[in-house]
Protein backbone atom coordinates (compact mmCIF):
# COMPACT_ATOMS: atom_id res chain seq x y z
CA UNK A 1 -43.35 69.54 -33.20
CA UNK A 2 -45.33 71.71 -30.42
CA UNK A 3 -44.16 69.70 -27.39
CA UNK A 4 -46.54 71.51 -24.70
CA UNK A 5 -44.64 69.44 -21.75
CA UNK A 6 -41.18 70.19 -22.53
CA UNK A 7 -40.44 70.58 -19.00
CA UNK A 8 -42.99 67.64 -17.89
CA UNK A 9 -40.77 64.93 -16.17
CA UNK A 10 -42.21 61.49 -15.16
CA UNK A 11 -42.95 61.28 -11.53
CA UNK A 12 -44.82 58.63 -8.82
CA UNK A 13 -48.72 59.31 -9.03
CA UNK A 14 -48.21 61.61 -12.01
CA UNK A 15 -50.40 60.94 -15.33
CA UNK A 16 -49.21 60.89 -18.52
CA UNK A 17 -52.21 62.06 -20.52
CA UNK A 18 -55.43 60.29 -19.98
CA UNK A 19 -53.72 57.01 -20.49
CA UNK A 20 -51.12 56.21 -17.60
CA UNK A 21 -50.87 56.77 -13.72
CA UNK A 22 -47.06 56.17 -13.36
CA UNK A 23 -46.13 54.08 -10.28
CA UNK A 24 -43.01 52.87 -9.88
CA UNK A 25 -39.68 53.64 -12.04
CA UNK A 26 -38.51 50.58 -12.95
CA UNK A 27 -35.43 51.59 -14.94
CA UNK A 28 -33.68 55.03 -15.65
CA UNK A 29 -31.28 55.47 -18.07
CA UNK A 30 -29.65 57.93 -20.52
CA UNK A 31 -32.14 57.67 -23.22
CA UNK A 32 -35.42 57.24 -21.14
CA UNK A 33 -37.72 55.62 -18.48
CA UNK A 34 -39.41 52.40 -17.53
CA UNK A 35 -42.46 52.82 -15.57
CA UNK A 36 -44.90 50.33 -14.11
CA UNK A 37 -48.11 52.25 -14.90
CA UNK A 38 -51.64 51.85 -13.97
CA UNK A 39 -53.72 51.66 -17.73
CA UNK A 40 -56.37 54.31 -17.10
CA UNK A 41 -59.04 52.52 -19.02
CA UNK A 42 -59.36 49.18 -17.74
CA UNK A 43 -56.49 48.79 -14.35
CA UNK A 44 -54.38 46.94 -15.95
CA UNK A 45 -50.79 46.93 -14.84
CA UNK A 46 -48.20 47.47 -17.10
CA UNK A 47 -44.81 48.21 -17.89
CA UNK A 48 -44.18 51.92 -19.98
CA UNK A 49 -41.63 52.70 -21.87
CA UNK A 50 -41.12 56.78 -22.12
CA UNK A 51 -38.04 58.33 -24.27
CA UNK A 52 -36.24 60.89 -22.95
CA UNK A 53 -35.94 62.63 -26.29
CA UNK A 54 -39.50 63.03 -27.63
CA UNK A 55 -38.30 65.52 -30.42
CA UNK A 56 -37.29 62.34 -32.71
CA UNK A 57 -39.45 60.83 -35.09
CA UNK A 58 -41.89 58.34 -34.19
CA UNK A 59 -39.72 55.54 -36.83
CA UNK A 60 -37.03 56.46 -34.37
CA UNK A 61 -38.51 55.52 -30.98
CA UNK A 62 -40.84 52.66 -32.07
CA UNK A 63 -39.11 49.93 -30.67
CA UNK A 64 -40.23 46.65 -31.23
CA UNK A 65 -43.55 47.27 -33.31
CA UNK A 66 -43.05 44.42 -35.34
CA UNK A 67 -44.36 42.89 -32.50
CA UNK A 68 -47.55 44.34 -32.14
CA UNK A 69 -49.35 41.86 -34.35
CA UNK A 70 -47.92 38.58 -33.45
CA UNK A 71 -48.84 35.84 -31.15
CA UNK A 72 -47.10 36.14 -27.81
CA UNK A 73 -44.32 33.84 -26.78
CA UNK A 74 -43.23 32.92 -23.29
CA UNK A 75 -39.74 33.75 -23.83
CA UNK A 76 -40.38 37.28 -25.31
CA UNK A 77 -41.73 40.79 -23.14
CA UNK A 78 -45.04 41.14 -24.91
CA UNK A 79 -45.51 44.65 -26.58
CA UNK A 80 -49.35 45.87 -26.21
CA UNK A 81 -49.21 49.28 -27.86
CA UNK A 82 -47.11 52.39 -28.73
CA UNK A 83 -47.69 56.18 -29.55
CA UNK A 84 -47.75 59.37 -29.06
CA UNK A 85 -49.94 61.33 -26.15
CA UNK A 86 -51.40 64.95 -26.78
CA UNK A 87 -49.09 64.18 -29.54
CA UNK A 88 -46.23 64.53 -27.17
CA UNK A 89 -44.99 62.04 -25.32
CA UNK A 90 -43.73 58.91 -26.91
CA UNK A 91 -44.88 55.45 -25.24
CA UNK A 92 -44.11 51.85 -25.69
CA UNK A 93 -46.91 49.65 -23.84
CA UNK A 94 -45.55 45.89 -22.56
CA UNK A 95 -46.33 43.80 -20.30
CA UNK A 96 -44.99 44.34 -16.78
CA UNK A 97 -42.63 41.12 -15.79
CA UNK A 98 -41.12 41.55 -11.92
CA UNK A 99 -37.42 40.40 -12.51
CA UNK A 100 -34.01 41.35 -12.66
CA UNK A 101 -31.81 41.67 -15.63
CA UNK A 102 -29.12 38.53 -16.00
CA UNK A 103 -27.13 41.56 -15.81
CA UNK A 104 -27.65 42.12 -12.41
CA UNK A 105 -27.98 38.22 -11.76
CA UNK A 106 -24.62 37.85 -13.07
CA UNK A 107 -22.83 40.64 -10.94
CA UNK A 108 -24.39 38.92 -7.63
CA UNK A 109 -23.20 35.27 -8.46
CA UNK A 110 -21.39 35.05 -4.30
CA UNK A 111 -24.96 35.33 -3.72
CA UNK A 112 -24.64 31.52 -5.55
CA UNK A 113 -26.58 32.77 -9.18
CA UNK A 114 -26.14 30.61 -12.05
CA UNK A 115 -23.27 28.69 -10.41
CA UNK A 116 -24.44 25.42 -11.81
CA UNK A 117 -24.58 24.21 -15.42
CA UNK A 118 -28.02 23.35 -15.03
CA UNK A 119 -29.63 26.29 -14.21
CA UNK A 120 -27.44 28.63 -16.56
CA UNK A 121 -28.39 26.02 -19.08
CA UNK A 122 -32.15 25.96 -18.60
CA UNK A 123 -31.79 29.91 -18.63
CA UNK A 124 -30.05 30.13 -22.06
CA UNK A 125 -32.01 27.22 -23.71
CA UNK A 126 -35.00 29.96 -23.17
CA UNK A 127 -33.11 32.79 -24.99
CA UNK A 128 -32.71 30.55 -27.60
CA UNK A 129 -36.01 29.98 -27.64
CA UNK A 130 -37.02 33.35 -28.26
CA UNK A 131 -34.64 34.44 -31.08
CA UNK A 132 -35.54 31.53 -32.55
CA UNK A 133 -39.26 32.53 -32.60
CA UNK A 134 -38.47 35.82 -33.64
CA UNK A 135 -36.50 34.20 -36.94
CA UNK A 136 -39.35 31.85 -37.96
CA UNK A 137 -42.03 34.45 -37.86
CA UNK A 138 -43.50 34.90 -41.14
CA UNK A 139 -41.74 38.44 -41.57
CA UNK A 140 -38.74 37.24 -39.41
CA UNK A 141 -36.76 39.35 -37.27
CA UNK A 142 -33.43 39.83 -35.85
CA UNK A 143 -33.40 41.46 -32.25
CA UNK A 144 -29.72 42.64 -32.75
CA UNK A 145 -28.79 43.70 -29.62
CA UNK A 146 -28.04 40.46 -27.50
CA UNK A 147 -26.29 40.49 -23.74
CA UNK A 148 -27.29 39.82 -20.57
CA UNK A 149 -28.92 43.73 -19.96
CA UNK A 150 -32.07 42.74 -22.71
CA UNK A 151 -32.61 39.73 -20.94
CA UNK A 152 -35.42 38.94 -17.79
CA UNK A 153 -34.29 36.74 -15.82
CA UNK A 154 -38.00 36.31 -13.30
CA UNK A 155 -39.88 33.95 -10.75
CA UNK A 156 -38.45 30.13 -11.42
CA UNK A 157 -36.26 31.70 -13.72
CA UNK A 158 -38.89 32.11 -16.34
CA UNK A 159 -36.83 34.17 -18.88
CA UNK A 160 -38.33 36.96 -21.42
CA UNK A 161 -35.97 38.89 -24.21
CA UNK A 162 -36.67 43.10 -24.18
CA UNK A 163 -35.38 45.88 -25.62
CA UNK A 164 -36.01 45.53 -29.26
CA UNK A 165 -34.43 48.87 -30.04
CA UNK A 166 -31.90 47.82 -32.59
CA UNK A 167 -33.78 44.93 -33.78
CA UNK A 168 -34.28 44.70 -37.98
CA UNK A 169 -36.13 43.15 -40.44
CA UNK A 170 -34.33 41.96 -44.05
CA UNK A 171 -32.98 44.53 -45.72
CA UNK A 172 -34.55 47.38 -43.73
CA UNK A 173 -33.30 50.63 -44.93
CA UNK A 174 -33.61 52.27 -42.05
CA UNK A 175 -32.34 50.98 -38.05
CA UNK A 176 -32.39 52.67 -35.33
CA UNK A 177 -28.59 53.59 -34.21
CA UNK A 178 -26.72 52.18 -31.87
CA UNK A 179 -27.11 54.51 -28.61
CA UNK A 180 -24.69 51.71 -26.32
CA UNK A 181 -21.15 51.03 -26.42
CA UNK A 182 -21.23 48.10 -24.10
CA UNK A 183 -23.48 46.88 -26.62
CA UNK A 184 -20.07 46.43 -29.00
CA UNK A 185 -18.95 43.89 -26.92
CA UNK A 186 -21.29 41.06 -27.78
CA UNK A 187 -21.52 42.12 -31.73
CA UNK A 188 -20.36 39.99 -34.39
CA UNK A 189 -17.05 41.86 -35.72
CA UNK A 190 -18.70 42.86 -38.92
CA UNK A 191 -21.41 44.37 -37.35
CA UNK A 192 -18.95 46.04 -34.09
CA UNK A 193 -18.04 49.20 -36.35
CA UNK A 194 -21.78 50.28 -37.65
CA UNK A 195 -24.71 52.47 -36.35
CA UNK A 196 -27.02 50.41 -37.86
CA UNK A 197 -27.42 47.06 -39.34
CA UNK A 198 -28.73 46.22 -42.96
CA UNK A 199 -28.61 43.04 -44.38
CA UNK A 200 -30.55 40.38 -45.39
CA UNK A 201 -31.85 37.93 -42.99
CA UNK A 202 -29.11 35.23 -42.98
CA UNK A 203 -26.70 38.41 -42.65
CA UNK A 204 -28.33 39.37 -39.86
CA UNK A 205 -29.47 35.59 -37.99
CA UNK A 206 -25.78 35.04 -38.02
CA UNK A 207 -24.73 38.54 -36.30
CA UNK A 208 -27.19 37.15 -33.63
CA UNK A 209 -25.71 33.94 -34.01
CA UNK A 210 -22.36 35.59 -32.75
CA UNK A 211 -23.80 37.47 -29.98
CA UNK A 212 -25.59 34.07 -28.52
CA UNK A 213 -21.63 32.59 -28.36
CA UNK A 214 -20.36 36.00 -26.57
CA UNK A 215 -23.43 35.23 -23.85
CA UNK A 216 -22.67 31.71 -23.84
CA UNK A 217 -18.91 32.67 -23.11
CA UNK A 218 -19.80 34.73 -20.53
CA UNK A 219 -21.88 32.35 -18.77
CA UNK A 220 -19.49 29.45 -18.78
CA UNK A 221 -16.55 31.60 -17.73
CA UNK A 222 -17.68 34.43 -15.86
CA UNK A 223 -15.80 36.81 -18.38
CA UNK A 224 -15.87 38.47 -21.95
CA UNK A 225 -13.76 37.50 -24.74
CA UNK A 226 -12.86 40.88 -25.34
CA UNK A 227 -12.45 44.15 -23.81
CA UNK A 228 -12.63 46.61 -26.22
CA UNK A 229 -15.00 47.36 -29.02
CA UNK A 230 -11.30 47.82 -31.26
CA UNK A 231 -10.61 43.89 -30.08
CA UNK A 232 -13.94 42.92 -31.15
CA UNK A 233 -13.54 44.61 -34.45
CA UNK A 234 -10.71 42.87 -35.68
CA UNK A 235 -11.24 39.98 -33.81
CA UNK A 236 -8.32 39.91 -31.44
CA UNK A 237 -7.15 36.50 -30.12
CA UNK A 238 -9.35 35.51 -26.95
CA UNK A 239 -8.62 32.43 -24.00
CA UNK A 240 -10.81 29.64 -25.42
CA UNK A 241 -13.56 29.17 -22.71
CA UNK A 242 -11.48 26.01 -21.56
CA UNK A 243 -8.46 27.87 -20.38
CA UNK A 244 -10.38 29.44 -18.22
CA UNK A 245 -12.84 26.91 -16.99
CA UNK A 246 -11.00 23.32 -17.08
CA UNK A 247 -14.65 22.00 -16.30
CA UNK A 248 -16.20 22.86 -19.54
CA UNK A 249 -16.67 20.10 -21.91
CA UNK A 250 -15.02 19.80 -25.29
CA UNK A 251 -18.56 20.08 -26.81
CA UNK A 252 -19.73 22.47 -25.34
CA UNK A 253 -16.60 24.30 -25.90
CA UNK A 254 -16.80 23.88 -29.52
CA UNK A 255 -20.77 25.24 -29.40
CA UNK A 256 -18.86 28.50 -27.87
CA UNK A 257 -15.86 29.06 -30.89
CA UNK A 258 -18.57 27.49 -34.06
CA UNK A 259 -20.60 30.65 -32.81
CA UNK A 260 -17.75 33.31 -32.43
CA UNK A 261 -15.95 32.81 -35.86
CA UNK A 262 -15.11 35.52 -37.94
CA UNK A 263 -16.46 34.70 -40.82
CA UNK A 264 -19.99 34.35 -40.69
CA UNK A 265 -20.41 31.39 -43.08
CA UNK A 266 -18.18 29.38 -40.33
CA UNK A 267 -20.95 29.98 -37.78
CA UNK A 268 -23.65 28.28 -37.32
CA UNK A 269 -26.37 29.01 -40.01
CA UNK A 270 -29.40 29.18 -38.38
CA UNK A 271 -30.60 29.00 -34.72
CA UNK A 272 -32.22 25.69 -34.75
CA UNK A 273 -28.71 24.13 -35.65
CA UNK A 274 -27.26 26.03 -32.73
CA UNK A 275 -29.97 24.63 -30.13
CA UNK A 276 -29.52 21.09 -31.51
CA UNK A 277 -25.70 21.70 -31.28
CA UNK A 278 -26.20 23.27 -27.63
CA UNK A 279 -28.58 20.34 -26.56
CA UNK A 280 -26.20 17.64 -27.54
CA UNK A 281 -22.80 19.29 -25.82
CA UNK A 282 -25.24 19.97 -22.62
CA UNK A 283 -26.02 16.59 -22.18
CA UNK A 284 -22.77 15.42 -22.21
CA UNK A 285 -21.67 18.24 -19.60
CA UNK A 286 -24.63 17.27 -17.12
CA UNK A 287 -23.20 14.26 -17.23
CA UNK A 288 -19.80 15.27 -15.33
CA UNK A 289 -22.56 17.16 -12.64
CA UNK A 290 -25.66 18.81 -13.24
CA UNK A 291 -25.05 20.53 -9.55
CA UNK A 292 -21.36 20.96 -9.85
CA UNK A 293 -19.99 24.52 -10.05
CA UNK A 294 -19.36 26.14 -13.25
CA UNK A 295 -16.46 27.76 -11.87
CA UNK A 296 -14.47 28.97 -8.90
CA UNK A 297 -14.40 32.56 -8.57
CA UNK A 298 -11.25 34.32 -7.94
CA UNK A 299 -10.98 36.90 -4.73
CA UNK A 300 -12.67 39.95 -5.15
CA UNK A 301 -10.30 42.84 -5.21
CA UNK A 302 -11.39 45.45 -2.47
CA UNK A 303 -14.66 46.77 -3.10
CA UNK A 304 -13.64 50.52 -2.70
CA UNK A 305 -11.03 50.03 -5.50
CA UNK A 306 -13.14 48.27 -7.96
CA UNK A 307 -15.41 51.19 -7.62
CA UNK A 308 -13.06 53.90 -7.97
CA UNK A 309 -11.63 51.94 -10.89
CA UNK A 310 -15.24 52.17 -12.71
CA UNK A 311 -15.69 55.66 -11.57
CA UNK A 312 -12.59 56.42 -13.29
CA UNK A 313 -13.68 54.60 -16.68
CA UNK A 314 -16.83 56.05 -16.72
CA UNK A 315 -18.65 53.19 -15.65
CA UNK A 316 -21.18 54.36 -13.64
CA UNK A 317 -23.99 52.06 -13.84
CA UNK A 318 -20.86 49.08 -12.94
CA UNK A 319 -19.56 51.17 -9.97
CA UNK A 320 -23.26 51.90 -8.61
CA UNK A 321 -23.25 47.88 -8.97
CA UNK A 322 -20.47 47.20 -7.40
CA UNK A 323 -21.09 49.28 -4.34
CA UNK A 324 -24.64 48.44 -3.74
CA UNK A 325 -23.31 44.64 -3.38
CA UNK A 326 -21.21 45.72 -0.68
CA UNK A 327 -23.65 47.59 0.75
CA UNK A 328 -25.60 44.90 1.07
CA UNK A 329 -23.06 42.38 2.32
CA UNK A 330 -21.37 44.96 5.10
CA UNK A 331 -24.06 47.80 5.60
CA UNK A 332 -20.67 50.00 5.44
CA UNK A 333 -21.95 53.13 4.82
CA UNK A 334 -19.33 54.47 2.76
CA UNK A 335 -20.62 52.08 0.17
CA UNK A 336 -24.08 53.39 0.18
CA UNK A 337 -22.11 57.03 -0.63
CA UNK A 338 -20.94 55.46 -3.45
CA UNK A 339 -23.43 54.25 -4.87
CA UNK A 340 -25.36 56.82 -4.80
CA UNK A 341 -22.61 59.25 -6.31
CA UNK A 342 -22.52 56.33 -8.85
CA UNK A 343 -25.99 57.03 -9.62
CA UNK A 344 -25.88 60.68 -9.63
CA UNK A 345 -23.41 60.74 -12.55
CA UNK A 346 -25.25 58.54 -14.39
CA UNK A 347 -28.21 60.52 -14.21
CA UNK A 348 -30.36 58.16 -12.84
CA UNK A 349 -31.86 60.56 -10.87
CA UNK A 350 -35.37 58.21 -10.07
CA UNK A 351 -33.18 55.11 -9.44
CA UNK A 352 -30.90 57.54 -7.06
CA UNK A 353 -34.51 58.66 -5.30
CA UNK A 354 -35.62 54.89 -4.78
CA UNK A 355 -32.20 53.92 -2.88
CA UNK A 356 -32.30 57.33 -0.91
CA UNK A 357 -35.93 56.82 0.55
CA UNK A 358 -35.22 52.89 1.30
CA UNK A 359 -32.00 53.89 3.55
CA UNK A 360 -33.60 56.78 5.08
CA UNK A 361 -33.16 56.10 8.46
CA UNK A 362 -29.54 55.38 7.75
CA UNK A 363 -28.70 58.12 6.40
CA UNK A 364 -30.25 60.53 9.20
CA UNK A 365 -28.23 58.45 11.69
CA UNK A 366 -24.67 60.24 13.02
CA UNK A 367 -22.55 57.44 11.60
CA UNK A 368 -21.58 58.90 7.95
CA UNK A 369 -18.06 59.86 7.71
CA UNK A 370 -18.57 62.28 5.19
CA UNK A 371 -22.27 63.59 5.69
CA UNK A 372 -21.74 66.84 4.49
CA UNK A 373 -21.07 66.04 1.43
CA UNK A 374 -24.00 62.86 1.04
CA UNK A 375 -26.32 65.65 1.75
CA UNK A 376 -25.10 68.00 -0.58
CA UNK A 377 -25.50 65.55 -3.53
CA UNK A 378 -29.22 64.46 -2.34
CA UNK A 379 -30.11 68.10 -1.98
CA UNK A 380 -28.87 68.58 -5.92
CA UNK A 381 -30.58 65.00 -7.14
CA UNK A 382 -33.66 66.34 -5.67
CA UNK A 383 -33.54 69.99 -7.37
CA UNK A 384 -33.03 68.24 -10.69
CA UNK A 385 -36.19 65.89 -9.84
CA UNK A 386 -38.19 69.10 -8.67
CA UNK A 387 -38.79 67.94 -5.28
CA UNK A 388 -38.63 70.48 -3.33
CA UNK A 389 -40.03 69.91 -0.01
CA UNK A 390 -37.06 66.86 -0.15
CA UNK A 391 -34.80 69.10 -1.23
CA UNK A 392 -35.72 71.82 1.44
CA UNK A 393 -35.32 68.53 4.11
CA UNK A 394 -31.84 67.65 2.94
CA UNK A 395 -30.51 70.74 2.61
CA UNK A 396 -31.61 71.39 6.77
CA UNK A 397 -29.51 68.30 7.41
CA UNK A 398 -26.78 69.24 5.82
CA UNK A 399 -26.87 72.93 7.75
CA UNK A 400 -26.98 70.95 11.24
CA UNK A 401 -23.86 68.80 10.42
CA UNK A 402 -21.69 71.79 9.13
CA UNK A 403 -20.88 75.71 8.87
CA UNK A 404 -23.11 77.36 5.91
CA UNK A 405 -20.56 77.64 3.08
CA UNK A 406 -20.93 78.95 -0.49
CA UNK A 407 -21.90 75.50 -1.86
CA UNK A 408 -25.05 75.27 0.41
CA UNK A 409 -26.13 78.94 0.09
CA UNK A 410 -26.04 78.37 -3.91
CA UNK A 411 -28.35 74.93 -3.11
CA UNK A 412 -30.97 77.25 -1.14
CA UNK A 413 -30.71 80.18 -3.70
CA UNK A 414 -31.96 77.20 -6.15
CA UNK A 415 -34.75 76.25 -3.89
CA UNK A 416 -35.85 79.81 -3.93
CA UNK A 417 -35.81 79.66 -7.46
CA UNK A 418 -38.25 76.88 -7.64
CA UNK A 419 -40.06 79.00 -5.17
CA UNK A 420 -40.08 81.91 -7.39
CA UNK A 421 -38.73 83.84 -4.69
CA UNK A 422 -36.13 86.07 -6.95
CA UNK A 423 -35.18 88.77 -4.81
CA UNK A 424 -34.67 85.87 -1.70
CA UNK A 425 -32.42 84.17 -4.64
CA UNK A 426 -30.64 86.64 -5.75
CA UNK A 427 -29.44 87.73 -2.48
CA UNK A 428 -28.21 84.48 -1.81
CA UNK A 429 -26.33 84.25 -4.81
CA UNK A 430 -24.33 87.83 -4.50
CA UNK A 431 -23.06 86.43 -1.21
CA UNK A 432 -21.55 83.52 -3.32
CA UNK A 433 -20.11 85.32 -5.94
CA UNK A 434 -18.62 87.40 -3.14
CA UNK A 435 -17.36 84.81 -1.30
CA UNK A 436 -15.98 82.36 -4.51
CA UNK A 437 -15.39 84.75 -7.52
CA UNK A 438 -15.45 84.10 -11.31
CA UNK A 439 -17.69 80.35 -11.21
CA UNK A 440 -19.58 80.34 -14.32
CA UNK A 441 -22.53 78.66 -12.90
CA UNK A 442 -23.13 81.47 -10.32
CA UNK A 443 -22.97 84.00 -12.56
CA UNK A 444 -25.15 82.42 -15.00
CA UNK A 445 -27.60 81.95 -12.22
CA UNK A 446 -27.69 85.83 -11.36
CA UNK A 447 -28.12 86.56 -15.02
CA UNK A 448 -31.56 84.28 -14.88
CA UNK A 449 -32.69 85.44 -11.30
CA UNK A 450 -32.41 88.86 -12.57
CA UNK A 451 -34.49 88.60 -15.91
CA UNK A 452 -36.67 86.61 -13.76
CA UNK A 453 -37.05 89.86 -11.89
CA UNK A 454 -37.38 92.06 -14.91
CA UNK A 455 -34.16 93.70 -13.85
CA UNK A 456 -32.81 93.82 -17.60
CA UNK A 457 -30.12 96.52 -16.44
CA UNK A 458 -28.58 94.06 -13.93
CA UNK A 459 -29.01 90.86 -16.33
CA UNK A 460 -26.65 93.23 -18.44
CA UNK A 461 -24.64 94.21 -16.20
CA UNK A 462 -23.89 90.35 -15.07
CA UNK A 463 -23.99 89.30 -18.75
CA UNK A 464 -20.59 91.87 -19.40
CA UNK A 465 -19.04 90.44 -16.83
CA UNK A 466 -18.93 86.77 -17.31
CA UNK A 467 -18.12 87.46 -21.03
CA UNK A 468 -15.13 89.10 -20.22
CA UNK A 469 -13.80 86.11 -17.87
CA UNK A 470 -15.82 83.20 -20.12
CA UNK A 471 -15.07 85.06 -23.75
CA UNK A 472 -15.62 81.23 -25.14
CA UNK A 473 -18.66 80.10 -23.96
CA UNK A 474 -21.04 79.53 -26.64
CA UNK A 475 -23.86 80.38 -24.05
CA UNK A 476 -23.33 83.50 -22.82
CA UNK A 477 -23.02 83.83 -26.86
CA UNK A 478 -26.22 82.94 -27.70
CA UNK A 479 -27.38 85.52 -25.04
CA UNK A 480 -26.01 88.20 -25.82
CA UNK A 481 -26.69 88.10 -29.48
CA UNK A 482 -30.37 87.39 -28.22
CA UNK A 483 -29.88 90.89 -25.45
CA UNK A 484 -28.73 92.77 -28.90
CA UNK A 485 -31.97 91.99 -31.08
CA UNK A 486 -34.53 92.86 -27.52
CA UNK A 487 -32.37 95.92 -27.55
CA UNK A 488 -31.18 95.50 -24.28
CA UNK A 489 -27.25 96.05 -25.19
């Protein structure tokens, strides 16, 4: 494919072809963007959809486009169109719906979310509602990917499924793979081990069978039955929902374990028997108090801890959740830092952006403990984004808070860069291989400023000298057999 706009990255008030003014990122993962967008053609506002990877095949990014031609349902995020641009740029067109993930509802429940049966019941009912809809259509469909992240959770807690990336029809040859571990955790067991699902539709109604009793778990007890995606696989031994919330009723219970068996033909065989199941055991648990609590939450361990602890696992998106609760509650400061590192290792650089510009003005006043540092990392999300007037701003903060050092002389050589000022660059860069010897990414950098330059002899020169300290790296590799064919070595 001739992708003209390799290095074209989605940005506020930029267009994406004739088609889209991008506004707002709603959502930026590892695998691509949300973006409410401006349609060019007629105003409308919608939500867009933009892969990260557009060098896979359009069967592989099409999410959803069994949807295209069906009547919309309340309970489902309408899909409007998808394609390429300039036969480019991959888009998925949907309808934009202001909300919050149940994910993120679920992770602020002090703030009182979902803490009554009633309301946690009225918001499941609806994402029964929509798999439901999706299995009677007259090619029916299993969405396949289940948990609290896929589902809107909006105004009056009007609730719409998404994300129909790992959805399938019967016996579909080819599924898209599984891109999210977390995702394991609410699979059916014969379904945990896979990257992708075939089956035919009763195969694959009762995988989402089991993933509707991991949510309803969840919900009931504030927890997951297991921990691992090796527990779910062989179905390790879990609390029933009951030992953990003595409030739960036997029913309702029962609704919970019929869905999580093993053995799929133990489960409940089709979604309308689960909602007539679910509507029966909820009536009976209303009963003991629609407004009671579902469950007494234990203390939360220190904040800073849970976030290290997440940091530690990998977890970023959890630990950027975890500290921008805190945040929230206290203002501390030192939560804001962590968030935001949280955010920088995920690489959700336009996410990272958003929470920088809201707290501005707190973090230009002289209270951060560790400023230095916070500016550093804004400086570097803002390179990677290609803002460099921002970048440029941060990186004078961080000079009037602290000596010049070799890390902030390597963030202006990178400015310069932008600023195709090579020679400026360069300069800037001897001084930090001077002053911290043998770091790989300096030295590649001088090997780029100087072809940059057209100084072939000194791109050379560096090139020699990293091999012989980084004799491994596949990289410098590639580069030199490249140098041999221009001639250059």
């Amino acid at each position: 494919m001739n992708v003209k706009s390799a290095h074209f990255l989605p940005g506020t008030n930029k267009r994406l072809g004739d088609k889209y003014l991008l506004l707002e990122c709603l959502g930026d993962g590892s695998h691509g963007w949300v973006w409410r967008s401006e349609r060019l053609n007629d105003g409308q506002i919608v939500a867009v959809k933009i892969p990260k990877d557009i060098t896979r095949e359009d069967r592989q990014l099409a999410e959803g486009k069994e949807l295209l031609q069906v009547e919309p349902h309340d309970n489902i995020v309408q899909i409007f169109d998808m394609g390429r641009i300039d036969n480019e740029w991959f888009y998925i067109e949907m309808e934009y719906f202001p909300s919050q993930t149940l994910a993120q509802k679920l992770d602020d429940r002090q703030r009182n979310f979902g803490q009554t049966y009633e309301r946690l019941f009225r918001i499941y009912r609806q994402v029964l509602c929509a798999v439901q809809y999706l299995s009677e259509l007259p090619v029916p469909i299993s969405h396949g990917d289940i948990k609290p992240h896929n589902i809107l959770v909006g105004e009056r807690d009007l609730v719409k499924l998404t994300d129909f990336g790992s959805s399938a029809l019967p016996e579909e040859i080819y599924v898209r793979t599984r891109e999210n571990g977390g995702t394991v955790l609410y699979s059916a067991p014969e379904f945990s081990n896979v990257d992708s699902r075939k089956g035919s539709l009763e195969e694959l109604l009762l995988g989402d069978v089991y993933s509707l009793g991991v949510l309803l778990y969840q919900l009931l007890t504030g927890k997951l039955p297991h921990d691992t995606p090796a527990q779910v696989q062989r179905h390790a031994p879990f609390k029933r929902p009951t030992e953990i919330n003595s409030s739960i009723h036997a029913d309702l219970e029962q609704v919970v374990l019929t869905c999580m068996q093993k053995r799929p033909e133990e489960r409940f065989s089709t979604i309308s028997a689960l909602m007539s199941a679910f509507d029966a055991a909820t009536q009976k648990q209303l009963k003991i108090g629609a407004t009671a609590p579902v469950f007494q939450a234990k203390p939360d361990q220190d904040w800073s801890s849970a976030v290290l602890e997440a940091m530690a696992e990998q977890s970023y998106k959890k630990a950027a959740q975890l500290a921008s609760q805190e945040y929230s509650r206290s203002k501390d400061l030192q939560a804001l830092h962590q968030q935001l590192i949280a955010l920088y290792r995920d690489n959700r650089l336009f996410d990272f952006e958003k929470v920088v510009e809201n707290n501005r003005s707190c973090l230009l006043e002289e209270k951060l403990t560790q400023s230095a540092e916070l500016y550093e990392l804004i400086v570097k999300a803002n390179l990677q984004l290609r803002n460099i007037n921002q970048a440029q701003f941060w990186l004078l903060q961080r000079k009037q808070v602290g000596d010049e050092n070799s890390a902030t002389m390597y963030l202006e050589s990178s400015i310069l860069g932008l600023e195709a000022k090579y020679p400026e660059a360069r300069a800037l860069l001897e001084k930090v291989n001077q002053a911290t010897p043998r770091k790989l990414h300096v030295l590649t950098q001088l090997i780029q400023v100087c072809e940059q330059m057209r100084d072939y002899s000194g791109a050379v020169g560096y090139l020699k000298a990293t091999l012989r300290m980084f004799p491994d790296c596949a990289q410098l590799a590639d580069k030199k057999k490249l140098y041999s064919n221009l001639g250059l070595l």
